[in-house]
PDB file of N, CA and C in Angstrom:
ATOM      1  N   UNK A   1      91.662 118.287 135.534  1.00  0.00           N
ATOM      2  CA  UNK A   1      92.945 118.276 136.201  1.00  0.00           C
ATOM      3  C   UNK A   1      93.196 119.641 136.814  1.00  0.00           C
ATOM      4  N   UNK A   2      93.535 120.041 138.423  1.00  0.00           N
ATOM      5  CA  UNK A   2      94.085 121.074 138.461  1.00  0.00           C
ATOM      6  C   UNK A   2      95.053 121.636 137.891  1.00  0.00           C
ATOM      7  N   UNK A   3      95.370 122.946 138.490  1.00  0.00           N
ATOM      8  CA  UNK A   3      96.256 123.657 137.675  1.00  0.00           C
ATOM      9  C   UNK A   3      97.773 123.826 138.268  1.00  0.00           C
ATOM     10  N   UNK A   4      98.004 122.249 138.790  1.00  0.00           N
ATOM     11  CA  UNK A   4      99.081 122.717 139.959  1.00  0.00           C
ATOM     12  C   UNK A   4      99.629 121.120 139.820  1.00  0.00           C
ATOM     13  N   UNK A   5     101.161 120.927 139.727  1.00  0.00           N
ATOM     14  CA  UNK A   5     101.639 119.568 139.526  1.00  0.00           C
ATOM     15  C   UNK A   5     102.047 119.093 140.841  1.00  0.00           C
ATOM     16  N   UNK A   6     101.807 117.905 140.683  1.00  0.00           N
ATOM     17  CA  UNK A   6     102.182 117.703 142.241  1.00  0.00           C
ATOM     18  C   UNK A   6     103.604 117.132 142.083  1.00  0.00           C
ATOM     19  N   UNK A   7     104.697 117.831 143.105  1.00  0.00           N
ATOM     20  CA  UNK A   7     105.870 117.362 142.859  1.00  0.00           C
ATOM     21  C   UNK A   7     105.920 116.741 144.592  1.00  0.00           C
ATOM     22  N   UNK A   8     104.853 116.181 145.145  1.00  0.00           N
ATOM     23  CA  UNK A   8     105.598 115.222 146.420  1.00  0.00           C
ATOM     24  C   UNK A   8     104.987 116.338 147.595  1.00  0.00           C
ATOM     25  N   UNK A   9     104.856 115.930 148.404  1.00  0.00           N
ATOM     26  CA  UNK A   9     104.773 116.747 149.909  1.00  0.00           C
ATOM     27  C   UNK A   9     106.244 117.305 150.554  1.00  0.00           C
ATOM     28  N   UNK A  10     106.055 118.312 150.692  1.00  0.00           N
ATOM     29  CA  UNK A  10     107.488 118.670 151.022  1.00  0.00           C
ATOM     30  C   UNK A  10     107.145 119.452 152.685  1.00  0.00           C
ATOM     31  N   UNK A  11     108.411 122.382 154.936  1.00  0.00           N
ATOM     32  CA  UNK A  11     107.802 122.995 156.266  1.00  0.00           C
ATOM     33  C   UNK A  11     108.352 124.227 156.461  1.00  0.00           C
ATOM     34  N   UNK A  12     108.230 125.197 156.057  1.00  0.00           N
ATOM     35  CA  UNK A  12     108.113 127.031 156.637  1.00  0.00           C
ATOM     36  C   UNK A  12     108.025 127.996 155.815  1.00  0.00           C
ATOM     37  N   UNK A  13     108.103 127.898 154.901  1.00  0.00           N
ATOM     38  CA  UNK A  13     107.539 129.414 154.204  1.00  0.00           C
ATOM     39  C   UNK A  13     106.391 129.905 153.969  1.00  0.00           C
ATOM     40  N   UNK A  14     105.233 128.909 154.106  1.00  0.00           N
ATOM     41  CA  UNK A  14     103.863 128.777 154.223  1.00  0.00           C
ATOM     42  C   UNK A  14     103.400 129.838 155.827  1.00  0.00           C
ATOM     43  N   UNK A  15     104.063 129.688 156.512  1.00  0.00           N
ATOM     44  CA  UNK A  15     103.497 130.209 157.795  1.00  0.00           C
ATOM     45  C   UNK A  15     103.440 131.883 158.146  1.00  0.00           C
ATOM     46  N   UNK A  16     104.119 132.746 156.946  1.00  0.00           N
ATOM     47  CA  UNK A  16     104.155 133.805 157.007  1.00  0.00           C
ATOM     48  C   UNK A  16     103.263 134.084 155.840  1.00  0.00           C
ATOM     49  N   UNK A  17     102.779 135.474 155.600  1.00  0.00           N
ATOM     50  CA  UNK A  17     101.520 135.407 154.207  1.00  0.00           C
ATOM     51  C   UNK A  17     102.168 136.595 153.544  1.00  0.00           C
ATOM     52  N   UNK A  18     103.043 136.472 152.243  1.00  0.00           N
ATOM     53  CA  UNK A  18     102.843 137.573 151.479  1.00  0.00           C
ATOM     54  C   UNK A  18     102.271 137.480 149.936  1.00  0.00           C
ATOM     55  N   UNK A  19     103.111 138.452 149.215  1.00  0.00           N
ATOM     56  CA  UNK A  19     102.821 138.603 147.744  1.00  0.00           C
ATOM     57  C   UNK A  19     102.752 139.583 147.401  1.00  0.00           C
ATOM     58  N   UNK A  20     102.032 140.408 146.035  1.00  0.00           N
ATOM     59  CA  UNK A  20     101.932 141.331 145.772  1.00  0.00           C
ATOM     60  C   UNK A  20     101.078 142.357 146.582  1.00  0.00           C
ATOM     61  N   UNK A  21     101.815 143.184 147.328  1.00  0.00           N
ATOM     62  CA  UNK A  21     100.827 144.119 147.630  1.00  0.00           C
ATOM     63  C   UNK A  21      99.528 144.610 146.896  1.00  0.00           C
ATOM     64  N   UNK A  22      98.526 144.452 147.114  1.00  0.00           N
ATOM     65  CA  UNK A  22      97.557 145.198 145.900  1.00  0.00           C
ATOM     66  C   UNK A  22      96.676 144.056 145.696  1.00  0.00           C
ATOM     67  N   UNK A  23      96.822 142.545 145.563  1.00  0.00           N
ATOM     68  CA  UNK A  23      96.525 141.820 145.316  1.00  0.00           C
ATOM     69  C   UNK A  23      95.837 140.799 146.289  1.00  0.00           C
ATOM     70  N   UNK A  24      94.301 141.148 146.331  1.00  0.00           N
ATOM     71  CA  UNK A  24      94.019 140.388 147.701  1.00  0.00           C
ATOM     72  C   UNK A  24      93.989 138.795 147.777  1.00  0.00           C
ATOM     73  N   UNK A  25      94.059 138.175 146.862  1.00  0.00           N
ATOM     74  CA  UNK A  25      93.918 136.422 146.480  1.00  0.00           C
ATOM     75  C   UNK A  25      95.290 135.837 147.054  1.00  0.00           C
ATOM     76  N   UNK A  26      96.267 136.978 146.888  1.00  0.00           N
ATOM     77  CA  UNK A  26      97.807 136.300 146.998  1.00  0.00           C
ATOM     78  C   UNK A  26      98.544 135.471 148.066  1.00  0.00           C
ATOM     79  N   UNK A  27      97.802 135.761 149.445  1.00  0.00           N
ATOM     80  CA  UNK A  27      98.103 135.512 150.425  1.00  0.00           C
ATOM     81  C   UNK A  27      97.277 134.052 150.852  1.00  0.00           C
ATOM     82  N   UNK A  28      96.267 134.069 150.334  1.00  0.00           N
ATOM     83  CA  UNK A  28      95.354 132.834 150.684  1.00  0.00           C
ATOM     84  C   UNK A  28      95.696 131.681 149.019  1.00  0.00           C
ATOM     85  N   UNK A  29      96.141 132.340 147.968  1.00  0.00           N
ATOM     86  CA  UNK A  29      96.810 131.568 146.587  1.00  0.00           C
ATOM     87  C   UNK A  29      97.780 130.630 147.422  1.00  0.00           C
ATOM     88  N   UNK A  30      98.730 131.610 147.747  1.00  0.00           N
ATOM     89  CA  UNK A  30     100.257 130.578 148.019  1.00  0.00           C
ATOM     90  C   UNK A  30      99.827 129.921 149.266  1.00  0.00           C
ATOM     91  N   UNK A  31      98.931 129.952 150.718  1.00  0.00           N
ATOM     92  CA  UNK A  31      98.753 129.233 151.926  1.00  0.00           C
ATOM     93  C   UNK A  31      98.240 127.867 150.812  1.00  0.00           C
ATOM     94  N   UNK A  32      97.507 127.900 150.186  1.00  0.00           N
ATOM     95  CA  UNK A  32      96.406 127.084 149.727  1.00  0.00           C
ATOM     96  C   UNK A  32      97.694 125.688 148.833  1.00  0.00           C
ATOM     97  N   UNK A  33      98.711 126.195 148.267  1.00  0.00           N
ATOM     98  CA  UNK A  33     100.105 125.456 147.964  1.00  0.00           C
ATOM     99  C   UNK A  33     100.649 124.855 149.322  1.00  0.00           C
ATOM    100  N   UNK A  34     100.445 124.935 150.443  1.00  0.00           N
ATOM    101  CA  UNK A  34     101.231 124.426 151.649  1.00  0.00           C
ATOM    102  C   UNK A  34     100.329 123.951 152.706  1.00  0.00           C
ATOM    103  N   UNK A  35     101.391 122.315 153.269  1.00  0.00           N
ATOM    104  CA  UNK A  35     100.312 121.947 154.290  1.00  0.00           C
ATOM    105  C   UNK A  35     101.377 121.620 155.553  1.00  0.00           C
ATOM    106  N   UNK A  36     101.253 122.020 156.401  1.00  0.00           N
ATOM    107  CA  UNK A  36     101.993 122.333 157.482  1.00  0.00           C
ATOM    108  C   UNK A  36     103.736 122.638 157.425  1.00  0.00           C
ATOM    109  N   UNK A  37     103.461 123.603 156.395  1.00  0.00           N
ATOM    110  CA  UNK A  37     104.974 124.602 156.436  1.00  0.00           C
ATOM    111  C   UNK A  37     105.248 123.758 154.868  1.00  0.00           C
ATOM    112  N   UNK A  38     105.288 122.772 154.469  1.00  0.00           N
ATOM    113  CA  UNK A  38     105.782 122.337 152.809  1.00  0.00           C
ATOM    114  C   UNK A  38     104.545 122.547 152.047  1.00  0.00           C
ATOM    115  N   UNK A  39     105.688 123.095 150.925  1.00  0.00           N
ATOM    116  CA  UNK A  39     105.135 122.989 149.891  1.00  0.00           C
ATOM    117  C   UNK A  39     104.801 121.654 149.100  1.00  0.00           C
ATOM    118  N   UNK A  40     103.374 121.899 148.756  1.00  0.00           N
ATOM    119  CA  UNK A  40     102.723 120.461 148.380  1.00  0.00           C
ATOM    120  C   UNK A  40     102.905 120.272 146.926  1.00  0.00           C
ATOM    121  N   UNK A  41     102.330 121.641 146.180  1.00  0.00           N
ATOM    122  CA  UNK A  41     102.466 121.504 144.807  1.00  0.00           C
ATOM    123  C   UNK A  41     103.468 122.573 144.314  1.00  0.00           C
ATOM    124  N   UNK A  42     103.710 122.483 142.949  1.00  0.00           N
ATOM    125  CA  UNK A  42     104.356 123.624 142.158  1.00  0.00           C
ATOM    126  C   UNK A  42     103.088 123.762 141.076  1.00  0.00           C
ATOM    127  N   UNK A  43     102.394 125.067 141.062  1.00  0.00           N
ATOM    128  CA  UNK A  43     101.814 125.425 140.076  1.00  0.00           C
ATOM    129  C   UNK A  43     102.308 125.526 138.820  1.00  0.00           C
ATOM    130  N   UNK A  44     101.379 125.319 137.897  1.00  0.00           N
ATOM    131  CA  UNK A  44     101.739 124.922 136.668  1.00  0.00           C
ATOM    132  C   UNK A  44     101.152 126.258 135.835  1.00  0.00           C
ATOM    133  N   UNK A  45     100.297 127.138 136.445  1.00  0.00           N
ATOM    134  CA  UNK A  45      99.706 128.345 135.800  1.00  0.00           C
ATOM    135  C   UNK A  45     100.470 129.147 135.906  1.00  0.00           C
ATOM    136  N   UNK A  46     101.506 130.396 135.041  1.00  0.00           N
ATOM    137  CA  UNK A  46     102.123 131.082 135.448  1.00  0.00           C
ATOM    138  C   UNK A  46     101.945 132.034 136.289  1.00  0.00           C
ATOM    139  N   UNK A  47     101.049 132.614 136.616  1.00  0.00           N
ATOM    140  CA  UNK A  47     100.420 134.040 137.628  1.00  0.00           C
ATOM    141  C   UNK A  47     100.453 132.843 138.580  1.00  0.00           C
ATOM    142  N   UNK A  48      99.744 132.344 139.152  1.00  0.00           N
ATOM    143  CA  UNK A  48      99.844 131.156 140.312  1.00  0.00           C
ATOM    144  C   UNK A  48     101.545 130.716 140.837  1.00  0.00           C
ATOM    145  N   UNK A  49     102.130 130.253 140.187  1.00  0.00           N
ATOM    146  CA  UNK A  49     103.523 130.385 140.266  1.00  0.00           C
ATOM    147  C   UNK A  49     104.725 131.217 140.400  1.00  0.00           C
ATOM    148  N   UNK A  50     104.109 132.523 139.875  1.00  0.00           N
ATOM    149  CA  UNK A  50     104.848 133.849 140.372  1.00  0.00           C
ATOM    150  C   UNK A  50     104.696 134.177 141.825  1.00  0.00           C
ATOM    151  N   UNK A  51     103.042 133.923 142.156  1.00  0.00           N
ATOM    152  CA  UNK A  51     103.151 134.398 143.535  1.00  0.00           C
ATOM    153  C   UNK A  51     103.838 133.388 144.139  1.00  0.00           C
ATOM    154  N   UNK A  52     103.769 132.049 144.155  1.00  0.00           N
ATOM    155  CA  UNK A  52     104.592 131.243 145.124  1.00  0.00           C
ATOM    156  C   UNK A  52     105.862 131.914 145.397  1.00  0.00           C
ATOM    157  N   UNK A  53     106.625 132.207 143.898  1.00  0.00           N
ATOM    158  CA  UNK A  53     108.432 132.245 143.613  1.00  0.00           C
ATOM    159  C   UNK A  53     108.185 133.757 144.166  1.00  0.00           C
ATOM    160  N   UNK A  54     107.378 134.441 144.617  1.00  0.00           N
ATOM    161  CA  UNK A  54     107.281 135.880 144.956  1.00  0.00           C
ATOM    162  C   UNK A  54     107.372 135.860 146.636  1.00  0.00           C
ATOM    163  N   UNK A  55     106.832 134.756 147.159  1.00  0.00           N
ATOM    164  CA  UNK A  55     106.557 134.468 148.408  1.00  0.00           C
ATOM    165  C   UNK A  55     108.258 133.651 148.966  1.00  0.00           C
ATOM    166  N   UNK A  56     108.464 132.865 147.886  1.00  0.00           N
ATOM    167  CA  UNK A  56     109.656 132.159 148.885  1.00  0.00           C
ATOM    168  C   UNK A  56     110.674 133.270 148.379  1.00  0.00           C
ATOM    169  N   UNK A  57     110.700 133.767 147.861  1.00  0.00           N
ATOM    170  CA  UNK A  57     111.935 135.165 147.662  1.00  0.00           C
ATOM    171  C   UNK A  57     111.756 135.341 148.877  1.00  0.00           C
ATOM    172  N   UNK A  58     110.662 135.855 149.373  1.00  0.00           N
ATOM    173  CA  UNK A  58     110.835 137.318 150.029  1.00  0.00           C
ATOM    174  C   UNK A  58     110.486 136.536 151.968  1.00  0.00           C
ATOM    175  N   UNK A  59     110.405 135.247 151.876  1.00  0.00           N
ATOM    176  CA  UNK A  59     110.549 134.448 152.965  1.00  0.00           C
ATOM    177  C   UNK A  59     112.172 133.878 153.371  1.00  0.00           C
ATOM    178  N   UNK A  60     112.397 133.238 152.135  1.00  0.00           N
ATOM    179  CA  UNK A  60     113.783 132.687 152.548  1.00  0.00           C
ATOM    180  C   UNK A  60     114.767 133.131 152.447  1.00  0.00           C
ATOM    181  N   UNK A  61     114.471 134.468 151.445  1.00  0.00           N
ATOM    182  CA  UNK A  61     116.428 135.415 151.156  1.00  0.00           C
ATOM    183  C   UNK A  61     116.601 136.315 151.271  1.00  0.00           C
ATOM    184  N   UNK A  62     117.425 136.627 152.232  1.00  0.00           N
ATOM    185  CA  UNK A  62     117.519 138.254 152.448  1.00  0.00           C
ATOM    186  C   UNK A  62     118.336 139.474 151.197  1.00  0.00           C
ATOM    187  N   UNK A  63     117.595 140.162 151.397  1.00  0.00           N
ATOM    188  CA  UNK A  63     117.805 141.316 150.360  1.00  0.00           C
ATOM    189  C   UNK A  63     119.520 141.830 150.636  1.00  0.00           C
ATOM    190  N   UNK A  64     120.233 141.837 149.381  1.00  0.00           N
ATOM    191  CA  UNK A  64     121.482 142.335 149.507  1.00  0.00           C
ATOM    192  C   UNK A  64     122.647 141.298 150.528  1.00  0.00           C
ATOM    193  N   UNK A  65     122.029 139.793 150.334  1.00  0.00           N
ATOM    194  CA  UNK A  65     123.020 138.617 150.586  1.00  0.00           C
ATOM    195  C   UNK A  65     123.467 138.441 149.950  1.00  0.00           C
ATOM    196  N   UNK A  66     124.645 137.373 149.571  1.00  0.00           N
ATOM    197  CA  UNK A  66     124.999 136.969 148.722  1.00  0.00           C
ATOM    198  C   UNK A  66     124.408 134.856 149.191  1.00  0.00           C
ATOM    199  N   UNK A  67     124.583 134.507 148.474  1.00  0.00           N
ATOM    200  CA  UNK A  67     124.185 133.101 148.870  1.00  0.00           C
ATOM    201  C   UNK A  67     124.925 132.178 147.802  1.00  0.00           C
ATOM    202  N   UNK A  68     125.570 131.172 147.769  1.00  0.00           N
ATOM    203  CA  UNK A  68     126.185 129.908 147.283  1.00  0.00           C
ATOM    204  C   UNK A  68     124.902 129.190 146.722  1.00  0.00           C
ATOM    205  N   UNK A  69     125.338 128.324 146.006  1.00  0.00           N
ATOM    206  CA  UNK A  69     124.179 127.566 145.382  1.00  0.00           C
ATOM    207  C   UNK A  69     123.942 126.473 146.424  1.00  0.00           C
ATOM    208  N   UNK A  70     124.772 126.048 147.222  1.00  0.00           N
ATOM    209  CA  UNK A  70     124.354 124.879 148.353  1.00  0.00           C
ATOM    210  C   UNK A  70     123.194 125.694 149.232  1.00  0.00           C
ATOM    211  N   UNK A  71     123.696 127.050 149.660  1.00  0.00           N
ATOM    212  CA  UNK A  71     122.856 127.792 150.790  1.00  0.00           C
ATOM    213  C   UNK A  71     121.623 127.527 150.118  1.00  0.00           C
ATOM    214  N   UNK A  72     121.149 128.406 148.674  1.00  0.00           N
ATOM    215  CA  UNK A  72     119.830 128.279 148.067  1.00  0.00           C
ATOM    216  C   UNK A  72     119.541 127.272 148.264  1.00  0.00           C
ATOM    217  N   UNK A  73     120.074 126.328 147.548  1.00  0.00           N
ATOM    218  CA  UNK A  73     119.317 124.683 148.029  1.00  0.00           C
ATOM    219  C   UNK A  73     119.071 124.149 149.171  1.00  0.00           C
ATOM    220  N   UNK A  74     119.546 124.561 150.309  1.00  0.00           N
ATOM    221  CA  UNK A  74     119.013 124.544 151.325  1.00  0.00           C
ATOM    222  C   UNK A  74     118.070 124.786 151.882  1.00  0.00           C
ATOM    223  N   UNK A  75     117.690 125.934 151.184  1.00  0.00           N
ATOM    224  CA  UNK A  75     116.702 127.031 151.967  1.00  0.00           C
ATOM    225  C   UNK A  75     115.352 126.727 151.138  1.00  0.00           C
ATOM    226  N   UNK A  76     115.697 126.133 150.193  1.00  0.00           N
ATOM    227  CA  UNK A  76     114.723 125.840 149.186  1.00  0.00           C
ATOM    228  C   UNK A  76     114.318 124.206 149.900  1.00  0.00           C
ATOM    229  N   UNK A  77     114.994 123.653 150.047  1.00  0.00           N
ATOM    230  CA  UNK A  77     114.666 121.818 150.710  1.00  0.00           C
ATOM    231  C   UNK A  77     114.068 122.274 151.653  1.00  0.00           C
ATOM    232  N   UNK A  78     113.867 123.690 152.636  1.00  0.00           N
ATOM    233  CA  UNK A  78     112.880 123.598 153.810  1.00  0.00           C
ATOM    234  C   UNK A  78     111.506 123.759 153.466  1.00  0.00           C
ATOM    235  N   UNK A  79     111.002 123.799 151.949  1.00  0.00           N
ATOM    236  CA  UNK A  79     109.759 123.288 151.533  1.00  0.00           C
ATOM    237  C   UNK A  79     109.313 122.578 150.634  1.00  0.00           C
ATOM    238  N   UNK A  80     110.732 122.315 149.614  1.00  0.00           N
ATOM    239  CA  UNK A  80     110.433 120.893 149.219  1.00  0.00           C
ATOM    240  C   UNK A  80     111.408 120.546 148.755  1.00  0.00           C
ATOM    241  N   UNK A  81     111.331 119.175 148.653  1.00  0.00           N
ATOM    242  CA  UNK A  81     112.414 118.461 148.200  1.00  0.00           C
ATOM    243  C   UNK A  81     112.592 119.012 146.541  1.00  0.00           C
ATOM    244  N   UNK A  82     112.535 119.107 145.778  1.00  0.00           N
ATOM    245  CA  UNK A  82     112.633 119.209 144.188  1.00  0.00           C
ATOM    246  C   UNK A  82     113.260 120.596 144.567  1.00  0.00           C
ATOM    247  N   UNK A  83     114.603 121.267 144.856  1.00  0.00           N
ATOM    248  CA  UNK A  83     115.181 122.679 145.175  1.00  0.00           C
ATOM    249  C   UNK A  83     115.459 123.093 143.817  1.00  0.00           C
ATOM    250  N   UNK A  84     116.155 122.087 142.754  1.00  0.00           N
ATOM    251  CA  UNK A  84     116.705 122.384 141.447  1.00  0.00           C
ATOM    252  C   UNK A  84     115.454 122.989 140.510  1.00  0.00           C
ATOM    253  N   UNK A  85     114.373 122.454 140.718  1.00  0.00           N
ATOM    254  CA  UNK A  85     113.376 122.785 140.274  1.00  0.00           C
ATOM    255  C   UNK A  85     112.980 124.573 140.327  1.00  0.00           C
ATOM    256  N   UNK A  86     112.743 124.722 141.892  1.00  0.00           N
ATOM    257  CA  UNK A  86     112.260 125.389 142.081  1.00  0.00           C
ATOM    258  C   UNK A  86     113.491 126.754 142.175  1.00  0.00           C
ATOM    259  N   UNK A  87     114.419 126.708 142.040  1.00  0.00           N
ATOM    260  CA  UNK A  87     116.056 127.267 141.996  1.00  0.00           C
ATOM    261  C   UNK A  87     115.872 127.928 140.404  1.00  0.00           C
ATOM    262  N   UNK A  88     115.748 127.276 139.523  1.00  0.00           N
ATOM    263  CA  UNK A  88     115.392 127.709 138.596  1.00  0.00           C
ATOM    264  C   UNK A  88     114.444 127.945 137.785  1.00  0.00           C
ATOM    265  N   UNK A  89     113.524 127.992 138.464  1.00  0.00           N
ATOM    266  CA  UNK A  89     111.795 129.308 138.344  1.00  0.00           C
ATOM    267  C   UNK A  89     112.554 130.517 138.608  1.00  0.00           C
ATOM    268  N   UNK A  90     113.202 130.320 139.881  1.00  0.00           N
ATOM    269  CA  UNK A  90     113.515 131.616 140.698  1.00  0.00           C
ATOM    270  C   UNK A  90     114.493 132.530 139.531  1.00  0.00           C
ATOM    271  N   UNK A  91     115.304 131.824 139.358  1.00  0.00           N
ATOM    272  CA  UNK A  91     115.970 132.467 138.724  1.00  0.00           C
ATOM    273  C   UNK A  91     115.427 133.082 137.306  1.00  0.00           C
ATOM    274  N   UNK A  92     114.835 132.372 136.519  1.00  0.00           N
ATOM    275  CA  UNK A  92     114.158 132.438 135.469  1.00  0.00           C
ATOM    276  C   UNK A  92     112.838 133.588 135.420  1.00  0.00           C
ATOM    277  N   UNK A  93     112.668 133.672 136.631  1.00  0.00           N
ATOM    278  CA  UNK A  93     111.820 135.056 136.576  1.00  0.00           C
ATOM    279  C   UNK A  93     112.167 135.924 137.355  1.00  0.00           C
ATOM    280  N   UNK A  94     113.450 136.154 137.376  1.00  0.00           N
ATOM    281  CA  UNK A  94     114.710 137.261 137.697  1.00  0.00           C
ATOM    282  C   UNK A  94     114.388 137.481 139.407  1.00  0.00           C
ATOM    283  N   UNK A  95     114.255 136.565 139.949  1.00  0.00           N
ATOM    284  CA  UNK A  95     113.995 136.740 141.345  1.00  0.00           C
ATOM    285  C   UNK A  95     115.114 136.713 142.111  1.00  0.00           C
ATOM    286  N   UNK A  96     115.619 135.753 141.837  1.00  0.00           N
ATOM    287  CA  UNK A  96     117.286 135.452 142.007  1.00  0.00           C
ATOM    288  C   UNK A  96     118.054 135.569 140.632  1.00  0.00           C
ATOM    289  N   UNK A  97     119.503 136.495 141.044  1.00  0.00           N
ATOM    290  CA  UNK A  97     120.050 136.921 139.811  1.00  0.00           C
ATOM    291  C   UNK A  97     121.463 135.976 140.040  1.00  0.00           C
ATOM    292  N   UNK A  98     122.429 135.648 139.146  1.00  0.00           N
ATOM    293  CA  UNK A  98     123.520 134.910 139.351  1.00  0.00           C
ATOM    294  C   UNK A  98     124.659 135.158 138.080  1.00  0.00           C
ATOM    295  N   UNK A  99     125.772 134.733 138.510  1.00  0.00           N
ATOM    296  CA  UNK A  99     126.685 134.941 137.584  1.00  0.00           C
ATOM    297  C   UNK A  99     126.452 133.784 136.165  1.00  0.00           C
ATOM    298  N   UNK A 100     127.056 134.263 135.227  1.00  0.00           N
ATOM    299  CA  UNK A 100     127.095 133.726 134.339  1.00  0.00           C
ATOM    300  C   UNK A 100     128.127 132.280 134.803  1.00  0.00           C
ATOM    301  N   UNK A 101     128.867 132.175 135.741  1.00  0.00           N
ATOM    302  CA  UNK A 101     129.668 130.849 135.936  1.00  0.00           C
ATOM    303  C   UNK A 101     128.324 130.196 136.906  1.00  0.00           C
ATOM    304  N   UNK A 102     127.572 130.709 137.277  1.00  0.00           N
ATOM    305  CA  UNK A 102     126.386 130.575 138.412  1.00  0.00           C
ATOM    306  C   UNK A 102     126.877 130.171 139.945  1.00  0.00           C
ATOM    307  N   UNK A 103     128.411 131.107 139.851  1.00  0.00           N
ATOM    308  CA  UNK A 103     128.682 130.581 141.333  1.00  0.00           C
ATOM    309  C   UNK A 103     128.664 130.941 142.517  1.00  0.00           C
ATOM    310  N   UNK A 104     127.337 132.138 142.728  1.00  0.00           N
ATOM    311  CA  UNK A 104     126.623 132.412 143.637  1.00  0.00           C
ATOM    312  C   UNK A 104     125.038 133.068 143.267  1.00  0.00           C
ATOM    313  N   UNK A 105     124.333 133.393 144.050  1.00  0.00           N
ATOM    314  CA  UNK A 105     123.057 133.992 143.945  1.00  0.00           C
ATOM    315  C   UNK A 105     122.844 134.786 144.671  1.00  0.00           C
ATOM    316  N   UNK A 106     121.459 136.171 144.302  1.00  0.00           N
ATOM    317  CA  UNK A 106     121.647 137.311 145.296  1.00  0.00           C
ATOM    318  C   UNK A 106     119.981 137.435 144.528  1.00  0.00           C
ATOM    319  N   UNK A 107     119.250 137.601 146.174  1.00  0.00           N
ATOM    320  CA  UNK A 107     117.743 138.202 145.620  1.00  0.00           C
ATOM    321  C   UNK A 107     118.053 139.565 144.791  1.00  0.00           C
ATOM    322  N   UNK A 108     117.131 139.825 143.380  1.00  0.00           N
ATOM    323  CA  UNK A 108     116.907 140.809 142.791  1.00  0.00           C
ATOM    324  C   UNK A 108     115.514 141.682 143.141  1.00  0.00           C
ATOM    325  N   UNK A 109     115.664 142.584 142.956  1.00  0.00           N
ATOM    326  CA  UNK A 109     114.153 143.797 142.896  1.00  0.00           C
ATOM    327  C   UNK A 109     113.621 143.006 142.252  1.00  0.00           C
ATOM    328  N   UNK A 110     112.095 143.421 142.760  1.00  0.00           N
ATOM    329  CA  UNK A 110     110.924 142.289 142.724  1.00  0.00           C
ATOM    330  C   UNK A 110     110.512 142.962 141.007  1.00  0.00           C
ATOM    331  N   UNK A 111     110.302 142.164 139.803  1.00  0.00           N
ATOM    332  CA  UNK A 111     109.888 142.649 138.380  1.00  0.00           C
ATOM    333  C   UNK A 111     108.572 142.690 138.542  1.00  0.00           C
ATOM    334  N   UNK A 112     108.271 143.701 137.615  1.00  0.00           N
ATOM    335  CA  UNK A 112     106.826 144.050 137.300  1.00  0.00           C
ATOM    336  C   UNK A 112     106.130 142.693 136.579  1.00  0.00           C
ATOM    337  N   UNK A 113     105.207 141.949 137.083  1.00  0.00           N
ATOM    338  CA  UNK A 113     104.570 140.680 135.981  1.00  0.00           C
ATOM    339  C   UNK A 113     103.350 141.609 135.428  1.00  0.00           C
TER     340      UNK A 113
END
């Protein structure tokens, strides 16, 4: 079995290439998750999954926004449908930080993995 669940075919964060600086796999890791702009799978390996949630940070949210939980989910449905899912990876590995009522979100400084 791969190492990657398939949550459905989901178009654009795929078309730009980042990740960890330093790290030459990272950029061809997360393309290899997307087939014409959606995201296909959610990795199930954690290092594999950081870079994705490392990539749509730093694709879909601008640094020092503030964002509503509808906006995130939005921005998150432009690569796949499952946003709740992937809303809370983000958050869960301090990518996106939020209030304790959770009634907005704001990209955080990228953590050391």
């Amino acid at each position: 079995m791969s190492d990657t669940a398939a949550h459905g075919s989901s178009t654009s964060a795929a078309s730009s290439t980042s990740g960890a600086p330093g790290r030459s796999e990272d950029a061809h890791g997360v393309a290899a998750l997307f087939s014409r702009g959606r995201l296909t799978t959610i990795p199930r390996k954690t290092a594999r999954r950081e870079q994705l949630l490392a990539h749509l940070t730093e694709t879909l949210f601008e640094p020092d926004r503030t964002y509503s939980e509808r906006e995130v989910n939005e921005a998150l449905l432009t690569v796949h449908e499952d946003c709740s899912a992937l809303r809370r990876y983000l958050v869960d590995a301090g990518l996106l930080v939020r209030p304790r009522d959770g009634s907005s979100y704001r990209r955080a400084g990228r953590p050391a993995y």
